[in-house]
Protein backbone atom coordinates (compact mmCIF):
# COMPACT_ATOMS: atom_id res chain seq x y z
CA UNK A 1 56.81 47.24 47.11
CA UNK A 2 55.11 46.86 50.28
CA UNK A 3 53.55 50.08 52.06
CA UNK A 4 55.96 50.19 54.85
CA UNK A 5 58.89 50.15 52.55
CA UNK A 6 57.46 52.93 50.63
CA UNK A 7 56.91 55.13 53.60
CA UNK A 8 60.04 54.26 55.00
CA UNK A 9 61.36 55.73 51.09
CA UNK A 10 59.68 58.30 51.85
CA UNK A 11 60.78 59.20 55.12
CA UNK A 12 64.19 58.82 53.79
CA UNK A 13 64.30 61.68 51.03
CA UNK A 14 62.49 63.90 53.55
CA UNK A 15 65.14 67.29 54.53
CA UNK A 16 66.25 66.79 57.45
CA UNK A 17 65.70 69.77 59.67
CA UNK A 18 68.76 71.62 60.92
CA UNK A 19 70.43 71.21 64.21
CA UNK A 20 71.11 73.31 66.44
CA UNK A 21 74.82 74.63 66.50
CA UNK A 22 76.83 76.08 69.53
CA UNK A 23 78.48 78.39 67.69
CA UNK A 24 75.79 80.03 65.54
CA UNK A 25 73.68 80.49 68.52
CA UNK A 26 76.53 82.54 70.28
CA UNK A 27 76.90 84.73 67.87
CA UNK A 28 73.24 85.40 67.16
CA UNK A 29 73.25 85.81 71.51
CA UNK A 30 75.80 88.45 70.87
CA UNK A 31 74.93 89.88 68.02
CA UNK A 32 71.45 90.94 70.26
CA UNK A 33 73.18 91.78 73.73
CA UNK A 34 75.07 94.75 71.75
CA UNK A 35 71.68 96.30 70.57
CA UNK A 36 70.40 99.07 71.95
CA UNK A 37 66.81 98.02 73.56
CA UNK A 38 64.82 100.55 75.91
CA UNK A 39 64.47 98.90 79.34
CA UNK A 40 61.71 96.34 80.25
CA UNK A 41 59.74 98.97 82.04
CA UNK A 42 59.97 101.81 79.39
CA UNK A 43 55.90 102.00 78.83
CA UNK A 44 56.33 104.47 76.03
CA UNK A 45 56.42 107.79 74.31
CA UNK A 46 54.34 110.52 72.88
CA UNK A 47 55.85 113.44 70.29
CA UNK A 48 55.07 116.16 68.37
CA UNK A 49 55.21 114.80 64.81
CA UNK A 50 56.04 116.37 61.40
CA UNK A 51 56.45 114.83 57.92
CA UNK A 52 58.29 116.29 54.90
CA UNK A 53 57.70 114.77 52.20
CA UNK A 54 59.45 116.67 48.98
CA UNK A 55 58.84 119.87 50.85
CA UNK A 56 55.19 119.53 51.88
CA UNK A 57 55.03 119.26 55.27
CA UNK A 58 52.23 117.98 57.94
CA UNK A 59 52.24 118.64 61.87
CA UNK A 60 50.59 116.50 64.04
CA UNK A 61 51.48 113.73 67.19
CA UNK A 62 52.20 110.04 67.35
CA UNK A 63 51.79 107.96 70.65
CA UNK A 64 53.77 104.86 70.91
CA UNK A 65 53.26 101.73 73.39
CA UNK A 66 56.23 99.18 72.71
CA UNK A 67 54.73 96.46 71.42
CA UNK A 68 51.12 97.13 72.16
CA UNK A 69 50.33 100.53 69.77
CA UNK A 70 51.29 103.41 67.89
CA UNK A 71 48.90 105.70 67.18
CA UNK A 72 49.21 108.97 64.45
CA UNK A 73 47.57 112.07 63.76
CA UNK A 74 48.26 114.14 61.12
CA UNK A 75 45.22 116.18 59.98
CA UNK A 76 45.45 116.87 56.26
CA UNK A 77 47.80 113.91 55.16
CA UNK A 78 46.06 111.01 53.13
CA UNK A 79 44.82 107.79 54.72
CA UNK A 80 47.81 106.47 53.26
CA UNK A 81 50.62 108.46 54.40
CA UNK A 82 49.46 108.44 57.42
CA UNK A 83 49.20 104.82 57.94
CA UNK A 84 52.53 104.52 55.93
CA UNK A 85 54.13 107.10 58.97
CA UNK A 86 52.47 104.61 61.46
CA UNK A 87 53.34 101.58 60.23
CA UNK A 88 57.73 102.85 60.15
CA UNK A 89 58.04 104.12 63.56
CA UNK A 90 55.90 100.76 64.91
CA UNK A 91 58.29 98.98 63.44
CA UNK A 92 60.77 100.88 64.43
CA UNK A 93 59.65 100.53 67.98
CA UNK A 94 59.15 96.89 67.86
CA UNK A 95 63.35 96.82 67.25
CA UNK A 96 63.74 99.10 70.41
CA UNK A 97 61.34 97.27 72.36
CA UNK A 98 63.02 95.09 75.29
CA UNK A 99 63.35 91.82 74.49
CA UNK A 100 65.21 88.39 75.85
CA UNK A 101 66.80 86.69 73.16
CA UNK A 102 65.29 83.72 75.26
CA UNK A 103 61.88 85.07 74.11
CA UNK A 104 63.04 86.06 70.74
CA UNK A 105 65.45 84.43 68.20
CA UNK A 106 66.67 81.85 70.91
CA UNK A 107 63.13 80.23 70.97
CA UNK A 108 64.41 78.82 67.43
CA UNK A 109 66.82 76.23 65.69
CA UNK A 110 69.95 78.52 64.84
CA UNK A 111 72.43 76.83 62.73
CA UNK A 112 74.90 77.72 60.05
CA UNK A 113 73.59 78.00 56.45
CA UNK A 114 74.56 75.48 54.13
CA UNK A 115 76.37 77.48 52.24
CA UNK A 116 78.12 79.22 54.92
CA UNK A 117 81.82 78.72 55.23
CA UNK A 118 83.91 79.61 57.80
CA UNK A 119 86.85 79.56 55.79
CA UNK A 120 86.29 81.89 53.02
CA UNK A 121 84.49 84.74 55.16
CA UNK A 122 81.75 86.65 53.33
CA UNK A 123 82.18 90.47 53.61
CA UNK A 124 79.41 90.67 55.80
CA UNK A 125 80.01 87.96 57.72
CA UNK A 126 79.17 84.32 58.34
CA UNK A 127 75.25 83.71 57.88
CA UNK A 128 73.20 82.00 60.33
CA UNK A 129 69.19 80.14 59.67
CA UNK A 130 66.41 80.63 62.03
CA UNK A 131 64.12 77.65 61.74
CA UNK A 132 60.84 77.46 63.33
CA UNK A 133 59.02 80.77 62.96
CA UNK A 134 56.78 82.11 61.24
CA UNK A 135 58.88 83.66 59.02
CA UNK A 136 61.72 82.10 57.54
CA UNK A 137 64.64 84.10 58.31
CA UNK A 138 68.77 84.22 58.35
CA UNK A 139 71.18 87.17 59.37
CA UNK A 140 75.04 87.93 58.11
CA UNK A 141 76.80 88.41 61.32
CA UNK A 142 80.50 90.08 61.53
CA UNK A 143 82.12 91.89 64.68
CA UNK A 144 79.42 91.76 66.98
CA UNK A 145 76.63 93.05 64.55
CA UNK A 146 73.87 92.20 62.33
CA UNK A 147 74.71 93.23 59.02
CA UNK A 148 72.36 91.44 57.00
CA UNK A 149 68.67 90.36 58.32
CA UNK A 150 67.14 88.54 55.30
CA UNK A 151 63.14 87.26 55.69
CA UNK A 152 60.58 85.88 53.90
CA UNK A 153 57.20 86.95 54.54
CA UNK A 154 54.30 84.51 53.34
CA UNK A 155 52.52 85.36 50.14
CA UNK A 156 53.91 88.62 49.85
CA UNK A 157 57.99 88.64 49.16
CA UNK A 158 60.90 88.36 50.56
CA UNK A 159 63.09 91.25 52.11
CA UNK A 160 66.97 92.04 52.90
CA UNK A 161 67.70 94.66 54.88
CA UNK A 162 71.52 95.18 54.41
CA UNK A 163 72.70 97.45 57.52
CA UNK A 164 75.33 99.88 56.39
CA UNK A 165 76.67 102.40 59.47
CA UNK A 166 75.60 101.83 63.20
CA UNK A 167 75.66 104.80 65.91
CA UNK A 168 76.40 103.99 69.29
CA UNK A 169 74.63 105.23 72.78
CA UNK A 170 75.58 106.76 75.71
CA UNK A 171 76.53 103.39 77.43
CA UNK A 172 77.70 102.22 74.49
CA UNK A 173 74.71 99.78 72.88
CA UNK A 174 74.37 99.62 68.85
CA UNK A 175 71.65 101.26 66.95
CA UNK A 176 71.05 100.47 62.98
CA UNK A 177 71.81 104.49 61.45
CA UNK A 178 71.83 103.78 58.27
CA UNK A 179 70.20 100.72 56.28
CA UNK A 180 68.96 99.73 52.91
CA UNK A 181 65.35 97.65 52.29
CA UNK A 182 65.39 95.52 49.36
CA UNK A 183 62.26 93.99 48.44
CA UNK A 184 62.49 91.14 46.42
CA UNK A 185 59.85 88.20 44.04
CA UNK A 186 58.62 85.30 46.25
CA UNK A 187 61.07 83.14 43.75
CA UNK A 188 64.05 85.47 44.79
CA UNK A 189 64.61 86.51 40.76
CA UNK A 190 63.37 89.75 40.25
CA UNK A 191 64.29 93.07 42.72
CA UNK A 192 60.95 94.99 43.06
CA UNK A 193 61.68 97.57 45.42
CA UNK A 194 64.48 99.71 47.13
CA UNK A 195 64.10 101.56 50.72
CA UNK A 196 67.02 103.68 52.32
CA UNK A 197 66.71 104.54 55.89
CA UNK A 198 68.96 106.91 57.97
CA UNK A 199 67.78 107.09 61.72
CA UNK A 200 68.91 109.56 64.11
CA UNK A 201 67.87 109.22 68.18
CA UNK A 202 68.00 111.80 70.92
CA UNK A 203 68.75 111.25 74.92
CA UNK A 204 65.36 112.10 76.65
CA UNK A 205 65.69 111.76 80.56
CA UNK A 206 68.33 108.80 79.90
CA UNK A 207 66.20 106.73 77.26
CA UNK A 208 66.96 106.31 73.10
CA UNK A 209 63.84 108.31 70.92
CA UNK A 210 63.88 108.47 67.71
CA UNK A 211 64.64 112.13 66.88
CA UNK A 212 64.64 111.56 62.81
CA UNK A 213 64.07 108.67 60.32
CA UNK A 214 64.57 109.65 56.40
CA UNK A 215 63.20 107.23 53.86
CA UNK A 216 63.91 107.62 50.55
CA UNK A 217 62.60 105.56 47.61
CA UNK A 218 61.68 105.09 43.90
CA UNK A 219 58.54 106.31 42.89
CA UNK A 220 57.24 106.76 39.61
CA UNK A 221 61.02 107.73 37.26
CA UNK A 222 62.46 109.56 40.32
CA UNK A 223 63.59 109.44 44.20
CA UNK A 224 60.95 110.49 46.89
CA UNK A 225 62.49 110.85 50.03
CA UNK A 226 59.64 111.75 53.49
CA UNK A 227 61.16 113.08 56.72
CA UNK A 228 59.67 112.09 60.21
CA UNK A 229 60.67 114.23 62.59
CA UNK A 230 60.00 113.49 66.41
CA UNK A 231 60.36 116.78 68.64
CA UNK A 232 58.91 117.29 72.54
CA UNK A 233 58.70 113.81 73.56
CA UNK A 234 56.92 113.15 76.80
CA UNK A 235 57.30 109.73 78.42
CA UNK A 236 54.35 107.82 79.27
């Protein structure tokens, strides 16, 4: 066989990459515009911070930059817990942060999975691919919200968060209340960890803050569940 005709072979049995479909990309578009996200020129917070975990309880601050920083104190805590307190309300800032879905999940290919079908509607709704990040990553869509965000991370796992009760603002934009983390093998066959996260938000001079986010998790034969509390927020 000739060189061309084995590259050509080759070429061939190569996936195709996914198109992108109408459909799929409206509903990702709408699943975003009903999101709560603070406004483009929101530069911020800083709070009085206090952690509870199992009834021991720090005091400190955290300072928060959307997209830029969040910085904690919390004299007496571990390295750890304090970096583990950092690292949940950046990422809960980065989902508050303003965003275009231009910028965001409409810089990608979004198309229907493969295994999607319209016809026999999963209970959580029809589930759409993002090709072309970093991460490789797919949502469950139903009535307007996400209610399944799966990703995989490189070299570390791969994640679901299932969304299970949303609250709604003021002017009537969605916020995740209550979700569940699981954390999954890079193969997808074994389930090696389980987050729950309820989320509560107060109205601070006409702006979304978090107000309360409760983790709970398994750790070592039982359920540990730490408190951040957020309390005399200033805005930067």
């Amino acid at each position: 066989m000739m060189k061309h005709d084995v590259a050509m072979e080759a070429e061939a049995a190569r996936p195709s990459s996914p198109l992108d479909h109408p459909e799929a990309r409206a509903l990702v578009r709408d699943a975003h515009e009903h999101m709560y996200h603070w406004p483009k020129e929101f530069r911020g917070y800083e709070a009085v911070l206090t952690v509870n975990e199992e009834g021991q309880v720090w005091t400190g601050r955290v300072r928060l930059v959307p997209r830029k920083e969040t910085n904690v104190e919390l004299p007496g805590a571990s390295d750890s817990l304090r970096e583990w307190v950092r690292e949940r309300l950046w990422t809960q800032g980065m989902h508050l942060a303003w965003n275009q879905f231009e910028q965001g999940d409409g810089k990608y290919v979004i198309s229907f999975a493969p295994d999607d079908d319209a016809y026999q509607l999963h209970p959580r709704g029809r589930k759409v691919l993002l090709t072309g990040g970093r991460l490789e990553s797919w949502y469950r869509i139903k009535d307007h919200c996400y209610r399944q965000i799966g990703r995989l991370t490189p070299m570390t796992e791969r994640r679901v968060n299932s969304i299970e009760r949303y609250g709604m603002t003021p002017d009537g934009k969605l916020y995740a209340s209550y979700y569940v983390m699981t954390y999954f093998t890079l193969d997808g066959a074994s389930v090696i960890g389980m987050e729950s996260y309820v989320n509560d938000y107060c109205d601070v001079q006409g702006l979304w803050l978090p107000l309360r986010r409760a983790v709970s998790f398994g750790h070592q034969g039982t359920v540990m569940t730490r408190v951040i509390d957020c309390s005399e927020h200033q805005i930067l």
